[in-house]
C-alpha atoms as a PDB file:
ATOM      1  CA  UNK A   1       0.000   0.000   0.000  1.00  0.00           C
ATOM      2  CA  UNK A   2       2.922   2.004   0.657  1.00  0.00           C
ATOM      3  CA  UNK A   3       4.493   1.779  -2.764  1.00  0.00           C
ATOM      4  CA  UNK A   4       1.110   2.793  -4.133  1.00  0.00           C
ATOM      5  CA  UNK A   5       1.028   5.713  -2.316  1.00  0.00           C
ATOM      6  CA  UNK A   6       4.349   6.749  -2.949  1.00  0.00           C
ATOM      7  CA  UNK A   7       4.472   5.975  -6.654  1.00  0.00           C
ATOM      8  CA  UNK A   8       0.617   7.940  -7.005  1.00  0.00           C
ATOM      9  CA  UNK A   9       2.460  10.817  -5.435  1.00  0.00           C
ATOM     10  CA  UNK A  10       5.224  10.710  -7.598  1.00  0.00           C
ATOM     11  CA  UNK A  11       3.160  10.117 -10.526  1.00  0.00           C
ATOM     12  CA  UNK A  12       1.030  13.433  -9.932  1.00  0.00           C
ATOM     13  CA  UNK A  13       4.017  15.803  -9.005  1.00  0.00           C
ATOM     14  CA  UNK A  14       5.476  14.683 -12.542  1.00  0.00           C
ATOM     15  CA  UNK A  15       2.217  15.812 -14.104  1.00  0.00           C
ATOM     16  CA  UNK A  16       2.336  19.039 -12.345  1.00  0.00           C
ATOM     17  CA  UNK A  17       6.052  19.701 -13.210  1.00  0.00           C
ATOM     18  CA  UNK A  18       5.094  18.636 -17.371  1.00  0.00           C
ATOM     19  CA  UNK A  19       2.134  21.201 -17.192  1.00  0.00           C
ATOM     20  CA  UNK A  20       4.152  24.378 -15.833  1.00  0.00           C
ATOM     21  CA  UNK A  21       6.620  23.527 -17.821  1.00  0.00           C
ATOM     22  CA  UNK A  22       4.169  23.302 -21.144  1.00  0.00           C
ATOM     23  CA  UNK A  23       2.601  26.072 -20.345  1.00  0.00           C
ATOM     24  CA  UNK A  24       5.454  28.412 -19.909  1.00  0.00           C
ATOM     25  CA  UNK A  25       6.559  27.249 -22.937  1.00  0.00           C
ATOM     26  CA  UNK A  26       3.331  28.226 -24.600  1.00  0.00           C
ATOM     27  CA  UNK A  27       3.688  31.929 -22.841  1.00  0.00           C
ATOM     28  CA  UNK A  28       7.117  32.561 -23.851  1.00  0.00           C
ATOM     29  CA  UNK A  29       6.396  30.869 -27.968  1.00  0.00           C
ATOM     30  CA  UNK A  30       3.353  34.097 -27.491  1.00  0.00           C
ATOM     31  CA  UNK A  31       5.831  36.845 -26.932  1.00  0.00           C
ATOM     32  CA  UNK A  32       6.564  39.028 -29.550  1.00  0.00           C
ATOM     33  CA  UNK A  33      10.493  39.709 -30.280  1.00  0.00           C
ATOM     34  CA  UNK A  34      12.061  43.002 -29.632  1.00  0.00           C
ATOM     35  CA  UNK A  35      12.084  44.772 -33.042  1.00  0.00           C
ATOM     36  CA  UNK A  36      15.954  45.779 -33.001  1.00  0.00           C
ATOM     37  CA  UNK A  37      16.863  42.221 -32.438  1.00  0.00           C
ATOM     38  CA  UNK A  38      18.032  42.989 -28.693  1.00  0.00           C
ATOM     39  CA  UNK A  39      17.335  40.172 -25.861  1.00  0.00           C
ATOM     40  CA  UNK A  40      15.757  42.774 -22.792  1.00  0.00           C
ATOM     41  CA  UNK A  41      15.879  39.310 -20.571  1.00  0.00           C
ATOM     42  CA  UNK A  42      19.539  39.646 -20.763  1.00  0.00           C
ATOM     43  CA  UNK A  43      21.811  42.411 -19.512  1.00  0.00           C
ATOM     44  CA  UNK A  44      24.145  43.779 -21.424  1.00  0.00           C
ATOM     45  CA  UNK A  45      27.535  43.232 -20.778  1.00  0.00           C
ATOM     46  CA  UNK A  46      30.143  46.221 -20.478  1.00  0.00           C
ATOM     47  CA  UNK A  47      33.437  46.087 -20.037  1.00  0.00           C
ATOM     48  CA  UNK A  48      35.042  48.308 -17.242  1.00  0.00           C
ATOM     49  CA  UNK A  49      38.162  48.611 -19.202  1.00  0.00           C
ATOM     50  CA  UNK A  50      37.733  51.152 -22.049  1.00  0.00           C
ATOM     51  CA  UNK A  51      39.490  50.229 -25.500  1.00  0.00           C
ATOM     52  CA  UNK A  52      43.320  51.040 -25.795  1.00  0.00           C
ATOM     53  CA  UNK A  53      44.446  52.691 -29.265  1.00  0.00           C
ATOM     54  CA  UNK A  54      47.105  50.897 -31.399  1.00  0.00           C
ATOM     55  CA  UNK A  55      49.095  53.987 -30.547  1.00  0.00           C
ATOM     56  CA  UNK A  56      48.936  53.521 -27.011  1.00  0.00           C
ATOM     57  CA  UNK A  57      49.443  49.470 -27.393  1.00  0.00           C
ATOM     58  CA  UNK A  58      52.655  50.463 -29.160  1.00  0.00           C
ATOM     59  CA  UNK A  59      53.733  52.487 -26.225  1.00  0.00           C
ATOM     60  CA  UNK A  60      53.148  50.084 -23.718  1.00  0.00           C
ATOM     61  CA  UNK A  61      54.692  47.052 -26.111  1.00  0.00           C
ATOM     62  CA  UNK A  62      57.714  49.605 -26.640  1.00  0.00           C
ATOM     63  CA  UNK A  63      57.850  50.214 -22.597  1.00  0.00           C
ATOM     64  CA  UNK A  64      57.724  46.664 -21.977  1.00  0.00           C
ATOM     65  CA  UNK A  65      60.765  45.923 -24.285  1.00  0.00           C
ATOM     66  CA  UNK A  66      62.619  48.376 -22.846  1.00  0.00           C
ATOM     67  CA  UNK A  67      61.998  47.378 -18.874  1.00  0.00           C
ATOM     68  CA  UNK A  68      62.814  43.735 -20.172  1.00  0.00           C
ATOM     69  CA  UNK A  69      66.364  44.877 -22.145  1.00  0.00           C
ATOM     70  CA  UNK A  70      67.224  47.150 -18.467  1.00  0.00           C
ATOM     71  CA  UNK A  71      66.626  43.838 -16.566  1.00  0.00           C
ATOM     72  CA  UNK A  72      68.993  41.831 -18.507  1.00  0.00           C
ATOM     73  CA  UNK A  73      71.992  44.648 -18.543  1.00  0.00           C
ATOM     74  CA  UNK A  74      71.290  44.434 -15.332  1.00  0.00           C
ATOM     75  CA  UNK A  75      72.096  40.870 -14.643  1.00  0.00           C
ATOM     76  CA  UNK A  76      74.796  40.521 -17.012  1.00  0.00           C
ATOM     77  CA  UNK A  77      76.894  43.662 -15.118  1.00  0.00           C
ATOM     78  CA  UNK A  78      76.054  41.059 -12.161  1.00  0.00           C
END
């Protein structure tokens, strides 16, 4: 009798989960799409670092080489 029970339970909280999930399904298939294309659901993702010109990636490439060339005059006078 047990088993019964347990497996009617089971049985009925499956149904329940296959019907809100159907029926969300159905709401979200009735939503119209934003007309630019855009997900709202989502937020948009910024980045916190703003965008570094080629002229300043030079710099810092050119910097780096320098700092690395200092460090090994540095050892070989050691």
């Amino acid at each position: 009798m047990f088993k019964k029970a347990k497996y009617a339970i089971l049985l009925l909280l499956l149904t329940v989960l296959l019907t809100s999930c159907t029926e969300s399904a159905d709401a979200d298939a009735n939503t119209p799409l934003p007309p630019d294309g855009t997900n709202q659901e989502d937020p948009e993702i910024v980045d916190s670092e703003p965008e570094i010109s080629e002229e300043e990636k030079a710099k810092l490439e050119l910097e780096k080489r320098i700092a690395e060339r200092e460090e090994l005059e540095k050892q070989r006078k050691e």
